[in-house]
Protein backbone atom coordinates (compact mmCIF):
# COMPACT_ATOMS: atom_id res chain seq x y z
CA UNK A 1 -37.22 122.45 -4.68
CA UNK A 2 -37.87 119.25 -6.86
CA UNK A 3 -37.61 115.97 -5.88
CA UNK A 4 -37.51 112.79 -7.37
CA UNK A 5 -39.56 110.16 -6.10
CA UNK A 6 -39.72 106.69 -7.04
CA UNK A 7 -41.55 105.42 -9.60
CA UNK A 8 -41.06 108.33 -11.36
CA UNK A 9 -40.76 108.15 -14.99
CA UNK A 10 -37.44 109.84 -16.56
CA UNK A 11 -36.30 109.88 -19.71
CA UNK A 12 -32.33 109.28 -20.64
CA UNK A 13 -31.27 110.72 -23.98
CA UNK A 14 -27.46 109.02 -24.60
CA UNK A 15 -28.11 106.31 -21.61
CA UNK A 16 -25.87 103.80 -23.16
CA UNK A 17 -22.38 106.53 -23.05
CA UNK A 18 -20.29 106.92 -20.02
CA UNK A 19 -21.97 109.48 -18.09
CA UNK A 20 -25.40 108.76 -19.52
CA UNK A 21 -25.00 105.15 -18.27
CA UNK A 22 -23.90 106.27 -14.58
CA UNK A 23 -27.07 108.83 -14.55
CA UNK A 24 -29.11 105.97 -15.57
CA UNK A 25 -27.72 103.73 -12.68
CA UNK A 26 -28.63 106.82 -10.35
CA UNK A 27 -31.94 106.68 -11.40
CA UNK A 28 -32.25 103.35 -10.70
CA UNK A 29 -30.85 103.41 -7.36
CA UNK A 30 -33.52 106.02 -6.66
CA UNK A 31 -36.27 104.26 -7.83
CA UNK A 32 -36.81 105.87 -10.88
CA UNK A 33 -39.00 104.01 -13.93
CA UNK A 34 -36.41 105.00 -16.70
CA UNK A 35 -36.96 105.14 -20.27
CA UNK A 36 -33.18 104.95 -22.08
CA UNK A 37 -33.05 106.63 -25.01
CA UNK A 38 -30.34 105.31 -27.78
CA UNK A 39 -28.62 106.24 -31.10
CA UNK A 40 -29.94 103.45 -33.43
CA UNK A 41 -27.01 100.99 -33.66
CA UNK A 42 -25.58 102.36 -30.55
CA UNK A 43 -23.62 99.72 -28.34
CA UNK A 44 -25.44 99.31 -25.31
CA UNK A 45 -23.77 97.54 -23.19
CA UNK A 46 -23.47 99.30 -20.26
CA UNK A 47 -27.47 98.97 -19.76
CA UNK A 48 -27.39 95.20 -19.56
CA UNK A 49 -28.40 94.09 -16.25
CA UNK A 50 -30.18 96.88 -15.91
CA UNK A 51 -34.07 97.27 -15.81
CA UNK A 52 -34.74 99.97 -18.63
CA UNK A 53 -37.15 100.68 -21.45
CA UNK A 54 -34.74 101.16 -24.00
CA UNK A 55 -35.68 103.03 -27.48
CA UNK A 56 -33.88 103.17 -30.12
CA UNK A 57 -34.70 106.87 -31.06
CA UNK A 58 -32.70 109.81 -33.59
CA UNK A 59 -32.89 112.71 -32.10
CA UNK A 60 -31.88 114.56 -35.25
CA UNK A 61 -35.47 113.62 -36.59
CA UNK A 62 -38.19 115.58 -34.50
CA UNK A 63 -40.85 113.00 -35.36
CA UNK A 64 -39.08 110.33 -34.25
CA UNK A 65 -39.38 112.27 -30.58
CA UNK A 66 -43.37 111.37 -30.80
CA UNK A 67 -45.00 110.26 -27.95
CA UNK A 68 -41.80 109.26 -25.90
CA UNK A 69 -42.58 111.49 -23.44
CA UNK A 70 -46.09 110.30 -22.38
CA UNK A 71 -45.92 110.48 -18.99
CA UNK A 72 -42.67 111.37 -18.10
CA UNK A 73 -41.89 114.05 -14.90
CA UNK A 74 -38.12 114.43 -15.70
CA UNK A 75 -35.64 114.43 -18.82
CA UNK A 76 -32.02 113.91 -18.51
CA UNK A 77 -30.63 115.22 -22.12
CA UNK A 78 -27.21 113.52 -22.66
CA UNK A 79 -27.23 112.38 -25.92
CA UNK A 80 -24.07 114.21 -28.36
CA UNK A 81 -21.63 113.64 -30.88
CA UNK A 82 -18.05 113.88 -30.01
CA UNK A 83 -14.75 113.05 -31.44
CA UNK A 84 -11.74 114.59 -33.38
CA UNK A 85 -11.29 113.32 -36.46
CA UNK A 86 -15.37 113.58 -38.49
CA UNK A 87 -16.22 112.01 -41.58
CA UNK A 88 -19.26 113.95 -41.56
CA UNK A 89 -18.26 117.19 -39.73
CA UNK A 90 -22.16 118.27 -40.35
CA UNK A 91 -23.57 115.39 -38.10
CA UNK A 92 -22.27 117.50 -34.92
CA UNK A 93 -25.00 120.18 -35.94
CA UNK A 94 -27.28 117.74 -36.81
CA UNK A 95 -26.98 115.86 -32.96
CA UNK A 96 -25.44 118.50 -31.09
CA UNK A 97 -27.57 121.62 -31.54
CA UNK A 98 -30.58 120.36 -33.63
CA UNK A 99 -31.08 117.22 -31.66
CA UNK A 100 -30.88 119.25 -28.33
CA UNK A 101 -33.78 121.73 -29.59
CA UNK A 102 -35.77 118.76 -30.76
CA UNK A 103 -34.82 117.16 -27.24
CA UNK A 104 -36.20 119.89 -25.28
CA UNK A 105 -38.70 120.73 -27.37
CA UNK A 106 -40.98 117.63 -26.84
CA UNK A 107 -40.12 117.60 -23.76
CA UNK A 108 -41.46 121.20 -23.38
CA UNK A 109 -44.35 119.84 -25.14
CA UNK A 110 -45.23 116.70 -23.07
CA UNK A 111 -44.96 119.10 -19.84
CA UNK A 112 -42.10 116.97 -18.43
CA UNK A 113 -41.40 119.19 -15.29
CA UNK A 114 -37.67 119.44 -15.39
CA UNK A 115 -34.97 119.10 -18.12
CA UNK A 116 -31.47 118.52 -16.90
CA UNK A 117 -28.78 119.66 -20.13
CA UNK A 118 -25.48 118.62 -19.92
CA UNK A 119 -23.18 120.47 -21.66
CA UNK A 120 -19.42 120.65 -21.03
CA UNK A 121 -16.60 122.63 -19.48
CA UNK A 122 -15.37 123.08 -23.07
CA UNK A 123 -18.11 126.23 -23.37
CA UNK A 124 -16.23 127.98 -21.01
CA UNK A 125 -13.24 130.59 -21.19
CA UNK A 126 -9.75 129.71 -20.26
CA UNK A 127 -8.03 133.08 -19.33
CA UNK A 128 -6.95 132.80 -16.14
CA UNK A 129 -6.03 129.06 -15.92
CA UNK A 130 -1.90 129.24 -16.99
CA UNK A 131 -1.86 131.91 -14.27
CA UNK A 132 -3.20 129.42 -11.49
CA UNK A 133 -6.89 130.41 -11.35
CA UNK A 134 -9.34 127.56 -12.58
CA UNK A 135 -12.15 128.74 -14.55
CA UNK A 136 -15.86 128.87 -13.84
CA UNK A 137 -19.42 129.28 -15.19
CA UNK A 138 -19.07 133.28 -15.77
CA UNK A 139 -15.72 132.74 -17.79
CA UNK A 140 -16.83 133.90 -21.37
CA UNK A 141 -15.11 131.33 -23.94
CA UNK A 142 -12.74 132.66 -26.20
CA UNK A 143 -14.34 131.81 -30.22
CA UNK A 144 -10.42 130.95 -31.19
CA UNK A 145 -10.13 128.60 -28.71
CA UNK A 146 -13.36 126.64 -29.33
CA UNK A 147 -11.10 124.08 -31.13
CA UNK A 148 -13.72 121.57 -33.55
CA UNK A 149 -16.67 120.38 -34.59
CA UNK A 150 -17.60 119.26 -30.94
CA UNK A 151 -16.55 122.29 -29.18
CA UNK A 152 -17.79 124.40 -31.85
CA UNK A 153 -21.58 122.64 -31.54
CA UNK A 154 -21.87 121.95 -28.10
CA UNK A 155 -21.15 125.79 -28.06
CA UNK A 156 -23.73 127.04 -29.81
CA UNK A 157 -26.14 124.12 -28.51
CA UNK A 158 -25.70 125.62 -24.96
CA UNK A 159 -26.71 129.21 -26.38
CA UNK A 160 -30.07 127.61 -27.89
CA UNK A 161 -30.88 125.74 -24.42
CA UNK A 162 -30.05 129.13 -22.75
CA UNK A 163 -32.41 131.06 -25.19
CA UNK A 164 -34.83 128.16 -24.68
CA UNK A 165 -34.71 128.57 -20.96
CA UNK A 166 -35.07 132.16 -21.52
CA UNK A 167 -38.63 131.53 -23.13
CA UNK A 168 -39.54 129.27 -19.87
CA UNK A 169 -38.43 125.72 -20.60
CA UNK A 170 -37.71 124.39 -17.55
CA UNK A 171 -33.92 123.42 -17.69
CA UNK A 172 -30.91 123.67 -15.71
CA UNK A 173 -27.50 123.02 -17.10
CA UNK A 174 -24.91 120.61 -15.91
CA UNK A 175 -20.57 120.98 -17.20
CA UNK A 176 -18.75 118.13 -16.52
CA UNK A 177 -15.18 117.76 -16.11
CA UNK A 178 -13.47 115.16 -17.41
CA UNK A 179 -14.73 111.63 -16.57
CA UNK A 180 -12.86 108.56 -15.29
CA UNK A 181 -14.29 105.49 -13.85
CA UNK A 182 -16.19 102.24 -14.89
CA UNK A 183 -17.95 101.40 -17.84
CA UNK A 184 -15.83 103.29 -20.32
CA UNK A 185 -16.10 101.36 -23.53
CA UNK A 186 -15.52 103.48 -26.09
CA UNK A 187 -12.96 104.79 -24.34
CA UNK A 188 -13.32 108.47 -24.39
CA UNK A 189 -10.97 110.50 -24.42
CA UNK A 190 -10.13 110.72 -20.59
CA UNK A 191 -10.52 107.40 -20.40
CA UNK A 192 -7.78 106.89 -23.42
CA UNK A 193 -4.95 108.03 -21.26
CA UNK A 194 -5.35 105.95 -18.62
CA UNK A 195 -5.78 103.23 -21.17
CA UNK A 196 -2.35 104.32 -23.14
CA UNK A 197 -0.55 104.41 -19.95
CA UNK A 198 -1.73 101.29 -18.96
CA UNK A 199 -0.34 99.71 -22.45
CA UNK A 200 2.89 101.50 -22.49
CA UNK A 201 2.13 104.27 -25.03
CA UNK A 202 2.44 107.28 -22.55
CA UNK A 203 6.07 108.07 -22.08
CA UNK A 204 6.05 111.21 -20.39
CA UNK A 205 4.13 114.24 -19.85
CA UNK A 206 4.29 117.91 -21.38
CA UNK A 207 3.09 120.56 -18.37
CA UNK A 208 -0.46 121.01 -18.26
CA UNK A 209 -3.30 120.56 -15.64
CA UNK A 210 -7.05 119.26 -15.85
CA UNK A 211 -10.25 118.79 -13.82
CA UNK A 212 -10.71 114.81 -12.83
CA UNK A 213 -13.80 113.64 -11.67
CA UNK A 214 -15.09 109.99 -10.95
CA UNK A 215 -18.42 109.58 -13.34
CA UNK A 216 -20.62 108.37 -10.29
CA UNK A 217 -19.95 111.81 -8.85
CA UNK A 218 -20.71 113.53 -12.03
CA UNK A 219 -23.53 111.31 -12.50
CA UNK A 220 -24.97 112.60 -8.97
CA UNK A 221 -24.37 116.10 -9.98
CA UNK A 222 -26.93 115.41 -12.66
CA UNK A 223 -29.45 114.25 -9.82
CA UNK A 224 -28.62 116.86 -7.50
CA UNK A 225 -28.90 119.83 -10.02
CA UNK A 226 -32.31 118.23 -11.32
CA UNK A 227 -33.44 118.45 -7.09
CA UNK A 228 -31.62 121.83 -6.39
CA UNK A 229 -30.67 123.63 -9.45
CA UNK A 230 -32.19 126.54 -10.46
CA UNK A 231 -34.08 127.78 -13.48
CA UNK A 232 -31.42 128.47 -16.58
CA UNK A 233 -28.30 128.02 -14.11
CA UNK A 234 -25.46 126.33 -15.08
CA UNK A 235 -23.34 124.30 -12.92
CA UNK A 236 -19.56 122.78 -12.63
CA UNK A 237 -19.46 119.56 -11.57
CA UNK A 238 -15.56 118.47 -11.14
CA UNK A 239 -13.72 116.13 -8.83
CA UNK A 240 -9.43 117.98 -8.22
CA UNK A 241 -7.69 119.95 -10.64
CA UNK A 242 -4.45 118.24 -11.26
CA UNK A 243 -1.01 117.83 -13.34
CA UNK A 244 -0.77 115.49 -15.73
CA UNK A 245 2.59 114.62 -14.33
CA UNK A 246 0.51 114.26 -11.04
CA UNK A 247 -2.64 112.10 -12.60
CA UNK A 248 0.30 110.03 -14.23
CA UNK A 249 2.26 109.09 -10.91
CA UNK A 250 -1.08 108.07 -9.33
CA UNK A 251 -1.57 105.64 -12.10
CA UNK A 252 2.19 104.29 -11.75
CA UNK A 253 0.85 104.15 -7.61
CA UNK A 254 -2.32 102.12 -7.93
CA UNK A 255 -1.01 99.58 -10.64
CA UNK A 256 2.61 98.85 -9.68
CA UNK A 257 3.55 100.08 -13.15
CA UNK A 258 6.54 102.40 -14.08
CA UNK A 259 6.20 106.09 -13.61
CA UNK A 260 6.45 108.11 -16.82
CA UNK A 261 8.53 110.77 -15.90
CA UNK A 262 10.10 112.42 -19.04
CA UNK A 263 8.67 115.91 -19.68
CA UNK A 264 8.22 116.82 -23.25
CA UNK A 265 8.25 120.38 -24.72
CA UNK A 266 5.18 122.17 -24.47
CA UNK A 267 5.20 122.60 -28.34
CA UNK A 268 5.33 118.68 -28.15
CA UNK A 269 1.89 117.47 -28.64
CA UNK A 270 0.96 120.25 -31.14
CA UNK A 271 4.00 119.21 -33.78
CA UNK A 272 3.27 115.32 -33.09
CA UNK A 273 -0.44 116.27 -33.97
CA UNK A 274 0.50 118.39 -37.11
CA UNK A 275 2.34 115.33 -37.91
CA UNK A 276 -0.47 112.86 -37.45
CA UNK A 277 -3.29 114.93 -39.22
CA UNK A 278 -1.02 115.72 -42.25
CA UNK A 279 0.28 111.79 -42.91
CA UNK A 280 -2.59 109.83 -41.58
CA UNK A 281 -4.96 112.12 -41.90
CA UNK A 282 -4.68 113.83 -45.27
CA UNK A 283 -2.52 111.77 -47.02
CA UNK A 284 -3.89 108.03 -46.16
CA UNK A 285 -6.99 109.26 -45.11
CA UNK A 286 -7.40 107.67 -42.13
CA UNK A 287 -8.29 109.05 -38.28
CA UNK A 288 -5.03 110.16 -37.22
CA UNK A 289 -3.55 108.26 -34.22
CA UNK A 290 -2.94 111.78 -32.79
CA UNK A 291 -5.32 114.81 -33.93
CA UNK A 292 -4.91 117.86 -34.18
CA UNK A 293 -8.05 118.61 -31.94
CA UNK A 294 -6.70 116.09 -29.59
CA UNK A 295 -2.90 117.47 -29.54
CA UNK A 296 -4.49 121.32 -28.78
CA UNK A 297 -6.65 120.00 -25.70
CA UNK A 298 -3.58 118.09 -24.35
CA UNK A 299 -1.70 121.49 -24.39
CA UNK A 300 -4.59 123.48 -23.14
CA UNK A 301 -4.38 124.14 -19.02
CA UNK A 302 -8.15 123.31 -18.57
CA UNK A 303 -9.09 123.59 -14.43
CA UNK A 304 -12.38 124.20 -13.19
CA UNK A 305 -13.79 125.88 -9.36
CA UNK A 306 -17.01 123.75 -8.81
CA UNK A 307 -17.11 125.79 -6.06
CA UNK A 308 -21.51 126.75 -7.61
CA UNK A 309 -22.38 123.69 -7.60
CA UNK A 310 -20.81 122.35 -3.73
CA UNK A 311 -22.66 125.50 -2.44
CA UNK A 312 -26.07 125.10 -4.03
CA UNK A 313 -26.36 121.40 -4.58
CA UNK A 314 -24.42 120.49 -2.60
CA UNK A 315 -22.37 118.81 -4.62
CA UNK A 316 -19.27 116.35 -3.58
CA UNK A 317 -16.22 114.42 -4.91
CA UNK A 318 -14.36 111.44 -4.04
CA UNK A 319 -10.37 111.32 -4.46
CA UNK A 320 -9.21 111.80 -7.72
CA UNK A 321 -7.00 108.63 -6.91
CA UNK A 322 -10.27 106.74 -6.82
CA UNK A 323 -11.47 107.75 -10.10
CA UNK A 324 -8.35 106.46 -11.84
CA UNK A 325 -7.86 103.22 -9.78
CA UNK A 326 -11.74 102.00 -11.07
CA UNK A 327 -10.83 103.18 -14.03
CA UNK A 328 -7.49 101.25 -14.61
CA UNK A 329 -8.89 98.14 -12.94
CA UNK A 330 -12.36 98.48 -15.32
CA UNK A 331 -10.18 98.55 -18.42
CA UNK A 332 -7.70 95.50 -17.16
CA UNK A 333 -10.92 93.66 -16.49
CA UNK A 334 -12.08 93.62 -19.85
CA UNK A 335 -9.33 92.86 -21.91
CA UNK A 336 -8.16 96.56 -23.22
CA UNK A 337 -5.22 96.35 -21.93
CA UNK A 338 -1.93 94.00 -23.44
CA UNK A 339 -0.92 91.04 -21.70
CA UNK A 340 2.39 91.80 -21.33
CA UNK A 341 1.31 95.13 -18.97
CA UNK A 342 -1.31 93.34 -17.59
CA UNK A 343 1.44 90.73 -15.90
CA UNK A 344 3.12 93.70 -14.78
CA UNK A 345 0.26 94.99 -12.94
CA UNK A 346 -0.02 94.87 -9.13
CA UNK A 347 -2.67 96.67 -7.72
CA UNK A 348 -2.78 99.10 -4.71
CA UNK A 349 -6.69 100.50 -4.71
CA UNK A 350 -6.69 103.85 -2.58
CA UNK A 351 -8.44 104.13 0.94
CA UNK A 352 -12.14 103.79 0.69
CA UNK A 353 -13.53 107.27 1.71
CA UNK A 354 -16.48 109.30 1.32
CA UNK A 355 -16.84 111.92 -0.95
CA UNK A 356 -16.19 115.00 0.33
């Protein structure tokens, strides 16, 4: 078994996103000397305070990797492209499968000791989960439903760390689910529909179900699978699998706001994003307030048994009410939300418990 140890130096590709920020604060809590590695121009905001080496490094150019991995024992590879609507649909190649070989391969090359990939829940198959059974790492994806440029990438990125790991780099894989929590500038995409409930622009629901985890417990995952993980094994880490009807009345519970309780038409999402892609998309040219990529996920039943990773990291959760109350209250804090909600807003933060 690994362990980390402080002092230890460990470099953070993608230290400045959402989960790449929360590993980094993991690291730090452990002691760790971290070197954070960031897309040139990248905001970094969510490393101020905080006492990294930051580089400002493009992983799509190998040389570029040169010499950052002097004397480094661990590498934490979160750096990747996502989003729905591309200007540059090649760039997801470029970061999300070439960057991840160049990634690995000077780390390979430096001797770092362990390599930590995260990938995503998004590799995985989906048969069984509009019958009631979540999906998990041995569900084989379904090429149709790799909906993309993200999907697509991170897709065939994973099969290149898998053949890598194959030839002996020493990596283990970690699949979040989706994030919520603090520290969510961009916002991503889970963390946009807490942030369109909060300003009014969630109505009501269409029935589907997700994974929700808080970041802090994905961000441990990442820790415990570098300690406990074993060679070329890929691991779930999740938080509950939930309705959105459900993740939406525990929203309208921990900020006083109105429930949104009209339920749309399945098909609803899919014509509204159809709509979207065609006017703002093709004919202004613009990124599409709904996509089309976005519409099919939001229709898409997408639960997850994390059930690996509890038994062999032991791996833990906090409420899923948790995750969206630091979430909500993160997002009020720093002005994303409208003031007219925000006067609305009365808070009632869950019960303090440990994750279990």
């Amino acid at each position: 078994m690994t362990e980390l140890d402080g002092g230890d130096r460990v470099v953070v590709t993608g230290a400045a996103g959402f989960i790449g920020s929360a590993v980094t604060r993991a690291l730090l809590g452990r002691g760790a000397d971290v070197v954070a590695l960031l897309e040139p121009g990248a905001t970094r905001s969510n490393l101020d305070g905080l006492d990294v080496e930051c580089r400002d490094v493009d992983v799509t150019i190998a040389k570029h990797l040169d010499g950052v991995f002097d004397g480094a024992r661990f590498c934490f590879h979160l750096a990747a492209k996502f989003g729905f609507w591309p200007k540059d649909p090649a760039s997801f190649y470029a970061v999300n499968v070439n960057g991840s070989r160049n990634v690995i391969g000077a780390a390979v090359q430096a001797g770092v000791e362990r390599i930590v990939y995260t990938s995503t829940v998004a590799t995985l198959g989906l048969w069984k989960t509009k019958a009631g059974q979540p999906s998990n790492e041995d569900d084989v994806a379904d090429l149709s439903h790799l909906y993309g440029n993200y999907k697509r990438t991170k897709y065939v990125a994973e099969h290149e760390v898998l053949r890598l790991a194959a030839q002996g780099a020493p990596l283990v894989l970690v699949l979040p689910t989706m994030p919520h929590g603090p520290f969510d500038h961009r916002p991503t995409p889970s963390g946009k529909v807490v942030l369109d409930y909060l300003n009014g622009r969630i109505p009501g629901f269409v029935e589907t179900a997700m994974n929700v985890a808080h970041v802090d417990d994905l961000a441990t995952g990442h820790l415990l699978a570098l300690e406990k993980g074993s060679q070329g094994r890929s691991y779930i880490c999740g938080g509950e699998n939930i309705s959105m009807a459900r993740l939406l009345s525990i929203l309208s519970e921990v900020t006083g706001l109105p429930r949104a309780e009209r339920r749309f038409p399945s098909a609803f999402p899919m014509i509204a994003g159809r709509l979207s892609q065609f006017i703002e998309g093709d004919l202004l040219r613009r990124e599409p307030r709904i996509s089309l990529e976005a519409a099919q996920m939001a229709s898409t039943t997408m639960t997850f048994n994390d059930s690996r990773a509890r038994g062999e990291l032991g791996y833990r959760s906090r409420p899923v009410a948790m995750a969206l109350y630091e979430s909500a209250r993160w997002f009020a804090d720093h002005g994303y939300v409208n003031a007219e909600r925000v006067a609305q807003l009365h808070w009632n933060p869950p019960e303090e418990s440990q994750p279990s």
